[in-house]
PDB file of N, CA and C in Angstrom:
ATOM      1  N   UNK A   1     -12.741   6.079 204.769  1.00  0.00           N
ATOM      2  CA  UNK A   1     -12.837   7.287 203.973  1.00  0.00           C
ATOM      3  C   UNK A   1     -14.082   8.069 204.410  1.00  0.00           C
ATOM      4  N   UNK A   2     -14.294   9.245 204.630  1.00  0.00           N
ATOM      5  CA  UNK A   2     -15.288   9.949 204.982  1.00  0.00           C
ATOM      6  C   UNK A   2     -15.976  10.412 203.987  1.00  0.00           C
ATOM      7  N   UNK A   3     -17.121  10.771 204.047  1.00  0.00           N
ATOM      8  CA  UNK A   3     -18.181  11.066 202.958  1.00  0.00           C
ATOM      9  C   UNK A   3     -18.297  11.669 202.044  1.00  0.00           C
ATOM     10  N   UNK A   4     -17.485  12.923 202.325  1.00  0.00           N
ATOM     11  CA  UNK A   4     -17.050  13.884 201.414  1.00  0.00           C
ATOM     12  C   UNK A   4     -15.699  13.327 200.348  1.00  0.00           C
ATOM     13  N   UNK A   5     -14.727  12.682 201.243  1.00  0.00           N
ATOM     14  CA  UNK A   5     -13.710  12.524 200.461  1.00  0.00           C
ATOM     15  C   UNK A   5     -14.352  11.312 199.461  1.00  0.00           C
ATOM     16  N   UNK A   6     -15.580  10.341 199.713  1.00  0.00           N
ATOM     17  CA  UNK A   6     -15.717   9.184 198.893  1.00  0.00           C
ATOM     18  C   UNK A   6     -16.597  10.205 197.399  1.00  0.00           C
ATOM     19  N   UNK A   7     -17.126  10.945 198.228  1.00  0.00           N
ATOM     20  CA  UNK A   7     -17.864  11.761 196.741  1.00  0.00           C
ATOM     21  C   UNK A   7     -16.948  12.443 195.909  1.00  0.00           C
ATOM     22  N   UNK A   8     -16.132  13.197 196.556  1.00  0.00           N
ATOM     23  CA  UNK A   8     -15.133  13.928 195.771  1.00  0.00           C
ATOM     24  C   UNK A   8     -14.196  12.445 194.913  1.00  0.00           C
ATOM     25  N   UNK A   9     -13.810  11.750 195.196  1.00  0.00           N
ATOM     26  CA  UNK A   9     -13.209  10.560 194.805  1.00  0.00           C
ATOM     27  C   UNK A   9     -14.591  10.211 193.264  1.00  0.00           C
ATOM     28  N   UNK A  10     -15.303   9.724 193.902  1.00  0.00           N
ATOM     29  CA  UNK A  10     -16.058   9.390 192.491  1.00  0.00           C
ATOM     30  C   UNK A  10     -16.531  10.877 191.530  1.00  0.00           C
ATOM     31  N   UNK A  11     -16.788  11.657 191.944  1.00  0.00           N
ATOM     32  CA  UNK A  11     -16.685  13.296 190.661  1.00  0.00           C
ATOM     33  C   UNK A  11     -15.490  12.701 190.428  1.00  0.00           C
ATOM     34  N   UNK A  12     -14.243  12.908 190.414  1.00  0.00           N
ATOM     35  CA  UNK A  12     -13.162  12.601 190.056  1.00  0.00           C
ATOM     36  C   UNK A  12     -13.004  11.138 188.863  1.00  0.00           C
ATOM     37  N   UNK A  13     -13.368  10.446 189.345  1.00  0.00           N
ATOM     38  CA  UNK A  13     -13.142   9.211 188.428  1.00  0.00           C
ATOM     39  C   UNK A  13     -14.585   9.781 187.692  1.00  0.00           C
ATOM     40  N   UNK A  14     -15.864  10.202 187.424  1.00  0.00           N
ATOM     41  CA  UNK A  14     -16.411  10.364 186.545  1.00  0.00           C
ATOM     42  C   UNK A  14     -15.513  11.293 185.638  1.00  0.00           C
ATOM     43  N   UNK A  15     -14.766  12.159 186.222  1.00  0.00           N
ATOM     44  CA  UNK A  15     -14.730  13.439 184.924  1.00  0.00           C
ATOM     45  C   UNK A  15     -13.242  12.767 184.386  1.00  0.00           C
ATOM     46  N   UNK A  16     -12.854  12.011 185.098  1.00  0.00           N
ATOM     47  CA  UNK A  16     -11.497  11.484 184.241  1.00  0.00           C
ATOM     48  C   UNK A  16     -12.337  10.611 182.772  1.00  0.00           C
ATOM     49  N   UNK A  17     -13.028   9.740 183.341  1.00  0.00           N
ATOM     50  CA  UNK A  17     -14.081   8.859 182.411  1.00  0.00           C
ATOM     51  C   UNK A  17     -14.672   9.901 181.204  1.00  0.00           C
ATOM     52  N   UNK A  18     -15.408  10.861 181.619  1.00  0.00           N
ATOM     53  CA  UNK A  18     -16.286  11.441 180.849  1.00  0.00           C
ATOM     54  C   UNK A  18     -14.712  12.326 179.617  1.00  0.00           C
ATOM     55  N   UNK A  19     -13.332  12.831 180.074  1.00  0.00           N
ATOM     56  CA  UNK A  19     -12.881  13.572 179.501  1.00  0.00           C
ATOM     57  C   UNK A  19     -11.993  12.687 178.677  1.00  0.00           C
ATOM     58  N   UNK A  20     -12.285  11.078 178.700  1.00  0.00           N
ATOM     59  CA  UNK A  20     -11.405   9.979 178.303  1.00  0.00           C
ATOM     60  C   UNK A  20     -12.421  10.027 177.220  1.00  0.00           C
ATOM     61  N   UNK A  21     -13.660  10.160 177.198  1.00  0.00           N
ATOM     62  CA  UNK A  21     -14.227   9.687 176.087  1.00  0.00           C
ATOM     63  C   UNK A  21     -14.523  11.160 175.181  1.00  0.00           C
ATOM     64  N   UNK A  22     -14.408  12.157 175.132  1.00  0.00           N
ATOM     65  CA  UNK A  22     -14.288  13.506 174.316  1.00  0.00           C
ATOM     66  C   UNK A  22     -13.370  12.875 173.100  1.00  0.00           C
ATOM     67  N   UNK A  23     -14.039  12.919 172.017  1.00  0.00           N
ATOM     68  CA  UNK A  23     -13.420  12.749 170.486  1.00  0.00           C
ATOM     69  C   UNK A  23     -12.445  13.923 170.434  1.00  0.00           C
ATOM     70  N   UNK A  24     -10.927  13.776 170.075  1.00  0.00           N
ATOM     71  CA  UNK A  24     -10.200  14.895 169.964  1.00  0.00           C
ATOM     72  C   UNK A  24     -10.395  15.016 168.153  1.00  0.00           C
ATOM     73  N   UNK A  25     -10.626  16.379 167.619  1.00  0.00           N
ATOM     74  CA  UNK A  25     -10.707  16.793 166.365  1.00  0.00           C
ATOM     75  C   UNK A  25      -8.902  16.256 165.887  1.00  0.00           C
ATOM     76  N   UNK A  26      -8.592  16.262 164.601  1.00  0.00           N
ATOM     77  CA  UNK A  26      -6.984  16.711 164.534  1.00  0.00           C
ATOM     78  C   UNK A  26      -6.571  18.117 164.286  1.00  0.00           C
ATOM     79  N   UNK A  27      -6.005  18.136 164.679  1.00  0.00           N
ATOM     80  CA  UNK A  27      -5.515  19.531 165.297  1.00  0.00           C
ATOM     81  C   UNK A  27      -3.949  19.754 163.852  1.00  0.00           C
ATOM     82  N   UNK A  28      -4.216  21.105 163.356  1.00  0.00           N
ATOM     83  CA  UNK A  28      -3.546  21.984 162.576  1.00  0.00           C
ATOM     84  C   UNK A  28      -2.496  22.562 163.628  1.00  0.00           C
ATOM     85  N   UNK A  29      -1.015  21.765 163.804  1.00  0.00           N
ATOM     86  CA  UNK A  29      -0.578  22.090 164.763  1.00  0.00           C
ATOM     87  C   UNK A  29       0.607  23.863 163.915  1.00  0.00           C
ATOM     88  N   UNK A  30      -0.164  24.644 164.811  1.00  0.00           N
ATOM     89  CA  UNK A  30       0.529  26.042 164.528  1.00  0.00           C
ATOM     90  C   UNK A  30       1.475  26.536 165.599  1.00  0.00           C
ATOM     91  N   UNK A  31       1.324  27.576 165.987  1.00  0.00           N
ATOM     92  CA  UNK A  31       2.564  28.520 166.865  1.00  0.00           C
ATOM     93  C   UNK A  31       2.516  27.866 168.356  1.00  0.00           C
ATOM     94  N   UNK A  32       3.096  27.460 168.665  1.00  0.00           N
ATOM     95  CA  UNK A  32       3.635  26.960 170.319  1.00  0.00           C
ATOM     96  C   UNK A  32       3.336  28.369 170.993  1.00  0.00           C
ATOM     97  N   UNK A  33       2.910  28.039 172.032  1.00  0.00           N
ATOM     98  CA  UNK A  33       2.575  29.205 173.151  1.00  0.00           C
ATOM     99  C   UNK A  33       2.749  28.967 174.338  1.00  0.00           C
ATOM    100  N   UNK A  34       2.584  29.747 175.088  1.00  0.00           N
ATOM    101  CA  UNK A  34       2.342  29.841 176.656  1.00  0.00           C
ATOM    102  C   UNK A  34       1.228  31.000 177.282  1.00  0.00           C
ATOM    103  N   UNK A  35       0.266  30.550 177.469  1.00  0.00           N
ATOM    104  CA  UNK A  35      -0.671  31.036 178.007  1.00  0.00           C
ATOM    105  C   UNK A  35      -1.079  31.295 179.572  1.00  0.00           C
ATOM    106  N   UNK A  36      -1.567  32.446 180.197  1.00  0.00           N
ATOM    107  CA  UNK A  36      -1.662  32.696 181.740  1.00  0.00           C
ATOM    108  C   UNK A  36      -2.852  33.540 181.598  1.00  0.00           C
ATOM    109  N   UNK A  37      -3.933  32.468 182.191  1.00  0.00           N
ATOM    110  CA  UNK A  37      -5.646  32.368 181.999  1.00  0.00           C
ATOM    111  C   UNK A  37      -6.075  32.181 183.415  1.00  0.00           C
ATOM    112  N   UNK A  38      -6.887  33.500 183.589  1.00  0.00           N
ATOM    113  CA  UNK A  38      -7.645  33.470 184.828  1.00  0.00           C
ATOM    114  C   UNK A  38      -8.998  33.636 184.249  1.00  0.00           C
ATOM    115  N   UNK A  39      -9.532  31.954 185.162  1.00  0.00           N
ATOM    116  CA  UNK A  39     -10.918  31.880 184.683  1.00  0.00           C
ATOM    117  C   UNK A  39     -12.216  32.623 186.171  1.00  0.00           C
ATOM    118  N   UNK A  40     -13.001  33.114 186.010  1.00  0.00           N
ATOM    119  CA  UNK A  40     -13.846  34.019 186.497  1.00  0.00           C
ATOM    120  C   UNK A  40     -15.397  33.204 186.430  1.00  0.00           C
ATOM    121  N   UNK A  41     -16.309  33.062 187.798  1.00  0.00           N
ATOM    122  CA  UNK A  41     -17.092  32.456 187.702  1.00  0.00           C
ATOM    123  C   UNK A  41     -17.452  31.267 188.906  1.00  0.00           C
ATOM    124  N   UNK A  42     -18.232  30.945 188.348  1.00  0.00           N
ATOM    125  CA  UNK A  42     -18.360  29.257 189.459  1.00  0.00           C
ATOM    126  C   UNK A  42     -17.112  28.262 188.667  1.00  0.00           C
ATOM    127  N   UNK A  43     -16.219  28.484 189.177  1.00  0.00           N
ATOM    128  CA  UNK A  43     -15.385  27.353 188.836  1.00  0.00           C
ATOM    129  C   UNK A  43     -14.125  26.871 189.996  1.00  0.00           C
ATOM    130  N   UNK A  44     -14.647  26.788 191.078  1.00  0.00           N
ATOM    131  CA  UNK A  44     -14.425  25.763 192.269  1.00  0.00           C
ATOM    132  C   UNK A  44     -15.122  25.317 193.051  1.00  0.00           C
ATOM    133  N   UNK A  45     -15.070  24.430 193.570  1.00  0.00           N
ATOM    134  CA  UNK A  45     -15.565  22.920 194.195  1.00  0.00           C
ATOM    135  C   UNK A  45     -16.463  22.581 193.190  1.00  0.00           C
ATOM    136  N   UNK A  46     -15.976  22.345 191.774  1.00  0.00           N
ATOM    137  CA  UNK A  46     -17.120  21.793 190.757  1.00  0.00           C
ATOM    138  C   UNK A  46     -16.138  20.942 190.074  1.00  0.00           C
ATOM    139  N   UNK A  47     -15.365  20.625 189.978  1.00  0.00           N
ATOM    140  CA  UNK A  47     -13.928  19.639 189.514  1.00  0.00           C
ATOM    141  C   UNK A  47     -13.147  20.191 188.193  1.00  0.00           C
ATOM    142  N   UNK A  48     -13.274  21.803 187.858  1.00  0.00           N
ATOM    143  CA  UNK A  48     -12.398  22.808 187.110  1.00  0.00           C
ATOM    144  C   UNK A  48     -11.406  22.062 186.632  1.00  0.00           C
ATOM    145  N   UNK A  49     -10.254  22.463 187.892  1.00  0.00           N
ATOM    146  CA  UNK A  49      -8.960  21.936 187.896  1.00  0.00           C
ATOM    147  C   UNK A  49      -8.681  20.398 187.739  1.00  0.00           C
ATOM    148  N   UNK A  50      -9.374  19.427 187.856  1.00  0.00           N
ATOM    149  CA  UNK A  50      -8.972  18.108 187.326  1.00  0.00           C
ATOM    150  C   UNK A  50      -9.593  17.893 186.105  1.00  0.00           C
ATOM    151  N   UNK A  51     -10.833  18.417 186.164  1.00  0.00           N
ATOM    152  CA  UNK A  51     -10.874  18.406 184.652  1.00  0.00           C
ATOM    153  C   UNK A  51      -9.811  18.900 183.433  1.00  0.00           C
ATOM    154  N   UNK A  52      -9.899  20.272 184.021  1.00  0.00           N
ATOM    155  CA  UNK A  52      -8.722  21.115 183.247  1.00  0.00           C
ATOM    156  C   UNK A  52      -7.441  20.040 182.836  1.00  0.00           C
ATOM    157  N   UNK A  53      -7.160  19.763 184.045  1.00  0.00           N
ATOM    158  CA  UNK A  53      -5.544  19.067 184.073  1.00  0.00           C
ATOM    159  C   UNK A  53      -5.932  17.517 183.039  1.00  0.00           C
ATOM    160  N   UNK A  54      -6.748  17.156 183.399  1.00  0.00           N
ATOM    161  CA  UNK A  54      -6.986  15.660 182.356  1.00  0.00           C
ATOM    162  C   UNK A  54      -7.038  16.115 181.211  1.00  0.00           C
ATOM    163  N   UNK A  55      -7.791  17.103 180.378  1.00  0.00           N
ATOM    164  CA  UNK A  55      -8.169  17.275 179.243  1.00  0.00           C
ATOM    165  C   UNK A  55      -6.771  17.438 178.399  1.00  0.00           C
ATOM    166  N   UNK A  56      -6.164  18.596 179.522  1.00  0.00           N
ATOM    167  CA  UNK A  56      -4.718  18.909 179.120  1.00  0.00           C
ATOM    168  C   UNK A  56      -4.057  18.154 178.952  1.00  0.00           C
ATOM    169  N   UNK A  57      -3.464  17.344 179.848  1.00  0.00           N
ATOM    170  CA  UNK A  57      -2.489  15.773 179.499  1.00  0.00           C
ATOM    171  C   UNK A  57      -3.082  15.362 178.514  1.00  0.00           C
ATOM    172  N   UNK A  58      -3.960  15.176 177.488  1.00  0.00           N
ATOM    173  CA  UNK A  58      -5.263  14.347 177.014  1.00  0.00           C
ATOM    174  C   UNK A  58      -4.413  14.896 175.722  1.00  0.00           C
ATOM    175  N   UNK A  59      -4.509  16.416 175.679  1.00  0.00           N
ATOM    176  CA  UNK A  59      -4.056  17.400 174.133  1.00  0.00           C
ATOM    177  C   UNK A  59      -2.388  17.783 174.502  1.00  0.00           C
ATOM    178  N   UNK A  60      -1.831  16.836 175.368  1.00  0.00           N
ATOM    179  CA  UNK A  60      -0.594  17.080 175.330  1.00  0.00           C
ATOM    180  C   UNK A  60       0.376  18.333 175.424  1.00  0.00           C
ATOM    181  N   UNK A  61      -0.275  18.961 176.624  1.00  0.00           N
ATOM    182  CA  UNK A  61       0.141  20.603 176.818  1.00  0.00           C
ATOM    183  C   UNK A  61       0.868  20.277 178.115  1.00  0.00           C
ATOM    184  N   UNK A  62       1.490  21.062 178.793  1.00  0.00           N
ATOM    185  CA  UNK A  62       1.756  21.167 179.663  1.00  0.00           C
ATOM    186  C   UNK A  62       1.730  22.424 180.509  1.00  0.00           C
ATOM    187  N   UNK A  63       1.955  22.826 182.292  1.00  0.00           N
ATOM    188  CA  UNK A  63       1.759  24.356 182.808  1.00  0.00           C
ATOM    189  C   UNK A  63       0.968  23.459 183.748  1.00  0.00           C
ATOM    190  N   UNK A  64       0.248  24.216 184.676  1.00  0.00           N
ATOM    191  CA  UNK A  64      -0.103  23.907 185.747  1.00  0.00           C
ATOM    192  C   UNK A  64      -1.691  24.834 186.019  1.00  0.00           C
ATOM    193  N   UNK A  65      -2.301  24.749 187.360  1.00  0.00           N
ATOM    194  CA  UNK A  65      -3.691  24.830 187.326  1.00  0.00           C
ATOM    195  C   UNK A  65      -3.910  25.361 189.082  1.00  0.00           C
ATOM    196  N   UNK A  66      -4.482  26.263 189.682  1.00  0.00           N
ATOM    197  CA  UNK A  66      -4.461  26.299 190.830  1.00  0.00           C
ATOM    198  C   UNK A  66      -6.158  27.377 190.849  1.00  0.00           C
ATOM    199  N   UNK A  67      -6.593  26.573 192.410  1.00  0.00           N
ATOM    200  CA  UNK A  67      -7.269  27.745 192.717  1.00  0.00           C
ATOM    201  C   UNK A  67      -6.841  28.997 193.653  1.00  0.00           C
ATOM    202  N   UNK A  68      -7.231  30.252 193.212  1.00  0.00           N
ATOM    203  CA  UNK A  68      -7.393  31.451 193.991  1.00  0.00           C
ATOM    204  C   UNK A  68      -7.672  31.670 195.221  1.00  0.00           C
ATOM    205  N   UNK A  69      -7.626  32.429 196.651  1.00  0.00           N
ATOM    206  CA  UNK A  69      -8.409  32.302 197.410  1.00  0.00           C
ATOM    207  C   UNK A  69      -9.657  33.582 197.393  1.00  0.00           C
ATOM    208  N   UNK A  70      -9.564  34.027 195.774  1.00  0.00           N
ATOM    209  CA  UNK A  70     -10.643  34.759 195.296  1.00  0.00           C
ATOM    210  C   UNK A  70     -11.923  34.312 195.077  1.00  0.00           C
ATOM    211  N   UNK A  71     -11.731  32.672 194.707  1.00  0.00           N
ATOM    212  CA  UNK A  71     -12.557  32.258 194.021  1.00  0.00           C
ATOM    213  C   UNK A  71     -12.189  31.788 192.200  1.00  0.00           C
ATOM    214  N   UNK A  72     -11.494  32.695 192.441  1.00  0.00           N
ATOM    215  CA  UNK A  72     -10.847  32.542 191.001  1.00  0.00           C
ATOM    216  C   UNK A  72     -10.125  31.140 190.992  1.00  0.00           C
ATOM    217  N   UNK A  73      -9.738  30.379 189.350  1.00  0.00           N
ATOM    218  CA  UNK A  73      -8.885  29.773 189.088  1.00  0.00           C
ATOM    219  C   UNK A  73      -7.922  30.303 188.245  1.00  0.00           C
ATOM    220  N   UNK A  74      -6.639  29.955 188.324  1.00  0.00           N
ATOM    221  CA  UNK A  74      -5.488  30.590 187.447  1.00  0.00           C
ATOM    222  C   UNK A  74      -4.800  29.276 186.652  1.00  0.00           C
ATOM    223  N   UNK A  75      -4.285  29.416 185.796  1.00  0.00           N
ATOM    224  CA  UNK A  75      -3.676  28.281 184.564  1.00  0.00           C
ATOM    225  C   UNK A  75      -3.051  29.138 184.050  1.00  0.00           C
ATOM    226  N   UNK A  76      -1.568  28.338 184.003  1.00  0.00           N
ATOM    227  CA  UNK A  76      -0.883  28.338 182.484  1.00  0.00           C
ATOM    228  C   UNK A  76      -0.306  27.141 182.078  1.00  0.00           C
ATOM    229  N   UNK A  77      -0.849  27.338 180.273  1.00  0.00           N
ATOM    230  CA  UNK A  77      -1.015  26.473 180.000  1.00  0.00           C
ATOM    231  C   UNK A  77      -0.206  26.388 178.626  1.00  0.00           C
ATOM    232  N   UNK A  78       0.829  25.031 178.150  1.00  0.00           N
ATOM    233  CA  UNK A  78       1.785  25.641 177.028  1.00  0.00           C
ATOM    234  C   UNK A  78       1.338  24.388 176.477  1.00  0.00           C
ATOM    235  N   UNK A  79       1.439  25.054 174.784  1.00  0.00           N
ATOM    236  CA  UNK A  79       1.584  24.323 173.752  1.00  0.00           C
ATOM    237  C   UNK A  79       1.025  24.335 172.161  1.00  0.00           C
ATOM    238  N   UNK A  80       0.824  23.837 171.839  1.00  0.00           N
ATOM    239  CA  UNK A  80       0.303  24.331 170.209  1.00  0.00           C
ATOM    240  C   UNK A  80      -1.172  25.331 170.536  1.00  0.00           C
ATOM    241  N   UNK A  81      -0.946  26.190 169.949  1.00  0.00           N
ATOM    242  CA  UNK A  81      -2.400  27.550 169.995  1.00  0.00           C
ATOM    243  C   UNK A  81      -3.797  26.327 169.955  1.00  0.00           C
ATOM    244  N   UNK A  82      -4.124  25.629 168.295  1.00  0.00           N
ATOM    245  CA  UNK A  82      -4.859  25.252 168.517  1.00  0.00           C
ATOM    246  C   UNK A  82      -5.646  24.252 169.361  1.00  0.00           C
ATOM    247  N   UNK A  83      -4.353  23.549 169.923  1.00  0.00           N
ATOM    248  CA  UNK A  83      -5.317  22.818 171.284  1.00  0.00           C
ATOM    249  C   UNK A  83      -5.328  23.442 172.856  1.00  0.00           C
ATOM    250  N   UNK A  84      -4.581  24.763 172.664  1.00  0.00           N
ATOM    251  CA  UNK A  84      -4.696  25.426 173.792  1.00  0.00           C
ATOM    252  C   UNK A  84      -6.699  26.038 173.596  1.00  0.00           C
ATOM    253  N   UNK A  85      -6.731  25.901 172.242  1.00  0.00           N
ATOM    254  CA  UNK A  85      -8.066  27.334 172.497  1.00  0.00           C
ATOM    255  C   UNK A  85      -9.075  25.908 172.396  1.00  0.00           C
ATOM    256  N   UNK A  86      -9.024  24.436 171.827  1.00  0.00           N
ATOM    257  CA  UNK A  86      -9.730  23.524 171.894  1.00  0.00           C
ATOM    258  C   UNK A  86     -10.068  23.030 173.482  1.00  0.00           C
ATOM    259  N   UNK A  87      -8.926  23.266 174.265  1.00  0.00           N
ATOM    260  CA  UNK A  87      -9.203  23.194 175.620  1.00  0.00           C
ATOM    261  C   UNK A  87     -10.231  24.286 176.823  1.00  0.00           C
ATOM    262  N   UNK A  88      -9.854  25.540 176.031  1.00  0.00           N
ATOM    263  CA  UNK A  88     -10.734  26.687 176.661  1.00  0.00           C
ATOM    264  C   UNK A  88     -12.125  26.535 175.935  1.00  0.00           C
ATOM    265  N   UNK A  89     -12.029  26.233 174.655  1.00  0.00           N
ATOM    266  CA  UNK A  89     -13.349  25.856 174.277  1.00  0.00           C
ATOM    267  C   UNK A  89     -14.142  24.972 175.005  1.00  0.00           C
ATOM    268  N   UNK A  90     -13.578  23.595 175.423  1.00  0.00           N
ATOM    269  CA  UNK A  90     -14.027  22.492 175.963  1.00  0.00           C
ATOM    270  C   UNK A  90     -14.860  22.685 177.478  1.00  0.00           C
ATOM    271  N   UNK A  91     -13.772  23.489 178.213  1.00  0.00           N
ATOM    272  CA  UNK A  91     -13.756  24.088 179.273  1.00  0.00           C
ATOM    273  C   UNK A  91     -15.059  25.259 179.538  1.00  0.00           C
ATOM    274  N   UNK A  92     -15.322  25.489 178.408  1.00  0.00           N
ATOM    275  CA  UNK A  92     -16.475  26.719 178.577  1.00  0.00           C
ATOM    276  C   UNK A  92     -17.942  25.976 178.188  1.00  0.00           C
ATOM    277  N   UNK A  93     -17.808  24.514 177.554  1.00  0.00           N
ATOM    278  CA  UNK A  93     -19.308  23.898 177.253  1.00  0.00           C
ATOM    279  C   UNK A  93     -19.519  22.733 178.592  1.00  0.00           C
ATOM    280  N   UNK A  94     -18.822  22.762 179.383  1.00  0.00           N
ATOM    281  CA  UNK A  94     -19.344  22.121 180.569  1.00  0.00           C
ATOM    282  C   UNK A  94     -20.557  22.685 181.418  1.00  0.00           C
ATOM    283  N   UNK A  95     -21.487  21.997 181.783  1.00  0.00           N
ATOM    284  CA  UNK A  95     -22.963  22.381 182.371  1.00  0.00           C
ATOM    285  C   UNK A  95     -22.180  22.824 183.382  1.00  0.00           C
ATOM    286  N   UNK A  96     -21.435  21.701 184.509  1.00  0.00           N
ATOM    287  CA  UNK A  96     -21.404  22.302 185.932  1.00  0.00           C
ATOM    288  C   UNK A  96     -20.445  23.518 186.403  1.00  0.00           C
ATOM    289  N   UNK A  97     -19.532  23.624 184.946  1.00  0.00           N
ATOM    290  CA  UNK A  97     -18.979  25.341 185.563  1.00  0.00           C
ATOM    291  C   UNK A  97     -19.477  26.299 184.789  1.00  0.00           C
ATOM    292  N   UNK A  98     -19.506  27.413 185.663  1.00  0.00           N
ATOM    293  CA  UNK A  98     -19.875  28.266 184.584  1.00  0.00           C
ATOM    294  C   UNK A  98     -18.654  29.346 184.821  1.00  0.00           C
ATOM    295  N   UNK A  99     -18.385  30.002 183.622  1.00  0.00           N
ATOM    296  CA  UNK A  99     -17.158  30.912 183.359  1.00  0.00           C
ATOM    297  C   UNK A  99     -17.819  31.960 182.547  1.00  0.00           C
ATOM    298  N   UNK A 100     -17.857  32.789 183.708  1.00  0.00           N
ATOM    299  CA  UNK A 100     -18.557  34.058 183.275  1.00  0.00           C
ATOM    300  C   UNK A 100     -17.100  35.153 182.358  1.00  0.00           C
ATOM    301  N   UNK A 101     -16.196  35.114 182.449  1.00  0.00           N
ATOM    302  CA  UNK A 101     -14.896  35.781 182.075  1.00  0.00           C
ATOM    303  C   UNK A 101     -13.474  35.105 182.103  1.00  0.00           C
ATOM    304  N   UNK A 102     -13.162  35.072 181.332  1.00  0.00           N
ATOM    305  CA  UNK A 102     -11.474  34.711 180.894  1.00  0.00           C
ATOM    306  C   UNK A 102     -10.913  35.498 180.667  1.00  0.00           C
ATOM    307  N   UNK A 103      -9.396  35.712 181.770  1.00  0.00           N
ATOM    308  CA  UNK A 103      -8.689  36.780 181.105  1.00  0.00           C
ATOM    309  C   UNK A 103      -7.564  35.926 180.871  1.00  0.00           C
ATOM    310  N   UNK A 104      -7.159  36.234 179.311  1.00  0.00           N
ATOM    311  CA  UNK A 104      -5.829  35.236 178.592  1.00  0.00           C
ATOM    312  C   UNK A 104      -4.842  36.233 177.954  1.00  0.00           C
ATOM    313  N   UNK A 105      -3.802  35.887 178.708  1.00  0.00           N
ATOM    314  CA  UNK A 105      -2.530  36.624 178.396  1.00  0.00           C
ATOM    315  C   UNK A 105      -1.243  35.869 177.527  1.00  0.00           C
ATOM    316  N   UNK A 106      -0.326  36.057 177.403  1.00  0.00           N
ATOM    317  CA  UNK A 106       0.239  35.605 176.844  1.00  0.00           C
ATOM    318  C   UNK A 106       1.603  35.501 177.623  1.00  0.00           C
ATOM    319  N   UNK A 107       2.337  34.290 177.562  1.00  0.00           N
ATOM    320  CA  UNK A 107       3.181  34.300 178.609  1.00  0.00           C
ATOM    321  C   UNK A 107       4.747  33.544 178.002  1.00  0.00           C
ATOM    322  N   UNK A 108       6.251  33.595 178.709  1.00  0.00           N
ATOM    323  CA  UNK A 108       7.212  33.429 178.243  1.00  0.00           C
ATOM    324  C   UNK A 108       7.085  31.686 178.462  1.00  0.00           C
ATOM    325  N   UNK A 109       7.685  30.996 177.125  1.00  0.00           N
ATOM    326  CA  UNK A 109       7.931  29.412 177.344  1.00  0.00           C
ATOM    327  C   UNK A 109       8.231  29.172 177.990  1.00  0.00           C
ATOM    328  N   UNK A 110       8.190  27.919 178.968  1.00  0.00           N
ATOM    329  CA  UNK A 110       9.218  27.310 179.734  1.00  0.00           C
ATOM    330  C   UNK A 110       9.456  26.758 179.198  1.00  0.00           C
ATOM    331  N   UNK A 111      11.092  26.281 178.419  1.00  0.00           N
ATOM    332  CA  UNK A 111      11.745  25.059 177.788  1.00  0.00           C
ATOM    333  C   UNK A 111      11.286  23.210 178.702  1.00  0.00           C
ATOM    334  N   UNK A 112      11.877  23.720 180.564  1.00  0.00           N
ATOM    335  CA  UNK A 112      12.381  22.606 181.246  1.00  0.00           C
ATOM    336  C   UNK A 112      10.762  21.967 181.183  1.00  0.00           C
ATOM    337  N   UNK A 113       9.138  22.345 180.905  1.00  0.00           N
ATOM    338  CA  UNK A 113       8.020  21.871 181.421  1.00  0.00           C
ATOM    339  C   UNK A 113       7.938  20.661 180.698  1.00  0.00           C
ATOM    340  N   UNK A 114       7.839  19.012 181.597  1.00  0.00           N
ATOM    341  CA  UNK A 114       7.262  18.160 180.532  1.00  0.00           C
ATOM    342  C   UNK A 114       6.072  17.975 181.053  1.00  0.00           C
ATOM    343  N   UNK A 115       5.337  18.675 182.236  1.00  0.00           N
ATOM    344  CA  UNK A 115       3.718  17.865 182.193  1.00  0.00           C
ATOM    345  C   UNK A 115       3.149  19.159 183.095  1.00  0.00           C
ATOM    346  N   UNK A 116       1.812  18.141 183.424  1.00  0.00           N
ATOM    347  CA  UNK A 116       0.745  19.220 183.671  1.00  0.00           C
ATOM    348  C   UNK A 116       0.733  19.377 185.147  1.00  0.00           C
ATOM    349  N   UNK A 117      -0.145  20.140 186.375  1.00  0.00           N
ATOM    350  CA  UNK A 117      -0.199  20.010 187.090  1.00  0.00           C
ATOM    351  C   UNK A 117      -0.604  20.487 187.902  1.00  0.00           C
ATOM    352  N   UNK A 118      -1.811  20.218 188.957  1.00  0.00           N
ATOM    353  CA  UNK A 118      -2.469  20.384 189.555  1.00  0.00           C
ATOM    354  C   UNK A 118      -1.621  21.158 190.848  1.00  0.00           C
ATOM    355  N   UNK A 119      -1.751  22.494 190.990  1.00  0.00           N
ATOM    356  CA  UNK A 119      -1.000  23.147 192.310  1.00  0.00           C
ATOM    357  C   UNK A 119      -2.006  23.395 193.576  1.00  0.00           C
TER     358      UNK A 119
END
């Protein structure tokens, strides 16, 4: 394994670890959604998107996660409102990204989605 891939490998198993141990509140499950969120900022090569995607499987959403070749990251992300905005919340108190702007739209269900996923 080369040096980079062994570091990227352990960020990875830390933020799976660190997002395994986040206390989930219980959640007031309200209106089902689908959300299409472009996050703005330092949020690649800092582990965004696996974070993102763990937390998500974690609050049981599903939609997918990709980076830009802006720089940008893009998500959509479906499922009950309040753990969609518990996730953008989560997502915005991390030290190593910073997310200077979110733009969150609102987007049509997919019935067929059962999971999350890293594109």
């Amino acid at each position: 394994m080369k040096p980079i891939e062994a570091l990227k490998s352990a960020r990875n198993t830390y933020i799976c670890h660190q997002v395994n141990r986040v206390r989930l509140p219980d959640f007031e499950e309200n209106r089902f959604v689908r959300r299409h969120i472009t996050f703005h900022g330092r949020v690649q090569k800092v582990g965004f998107r696996i974070e993102l995607a763990q937390m998500a499987e974690r609050l049981e959403l599903t939609g997918w996660v990709k980076n830009a070749e802006n720089g940008e990251v893009i998500a959509e992300v479906q499922g009950f409102e309040s753990r969609i905005r518990f996730l953008l919340k989560f997502m915005n108190s991390l030290k190593r990204i910073k997310i200077r702007k979110m733009d969150n739209k609102p987007h049509s269900i997919r019935e067929d989605e059962t999971t999350f996923k890293i594109l």
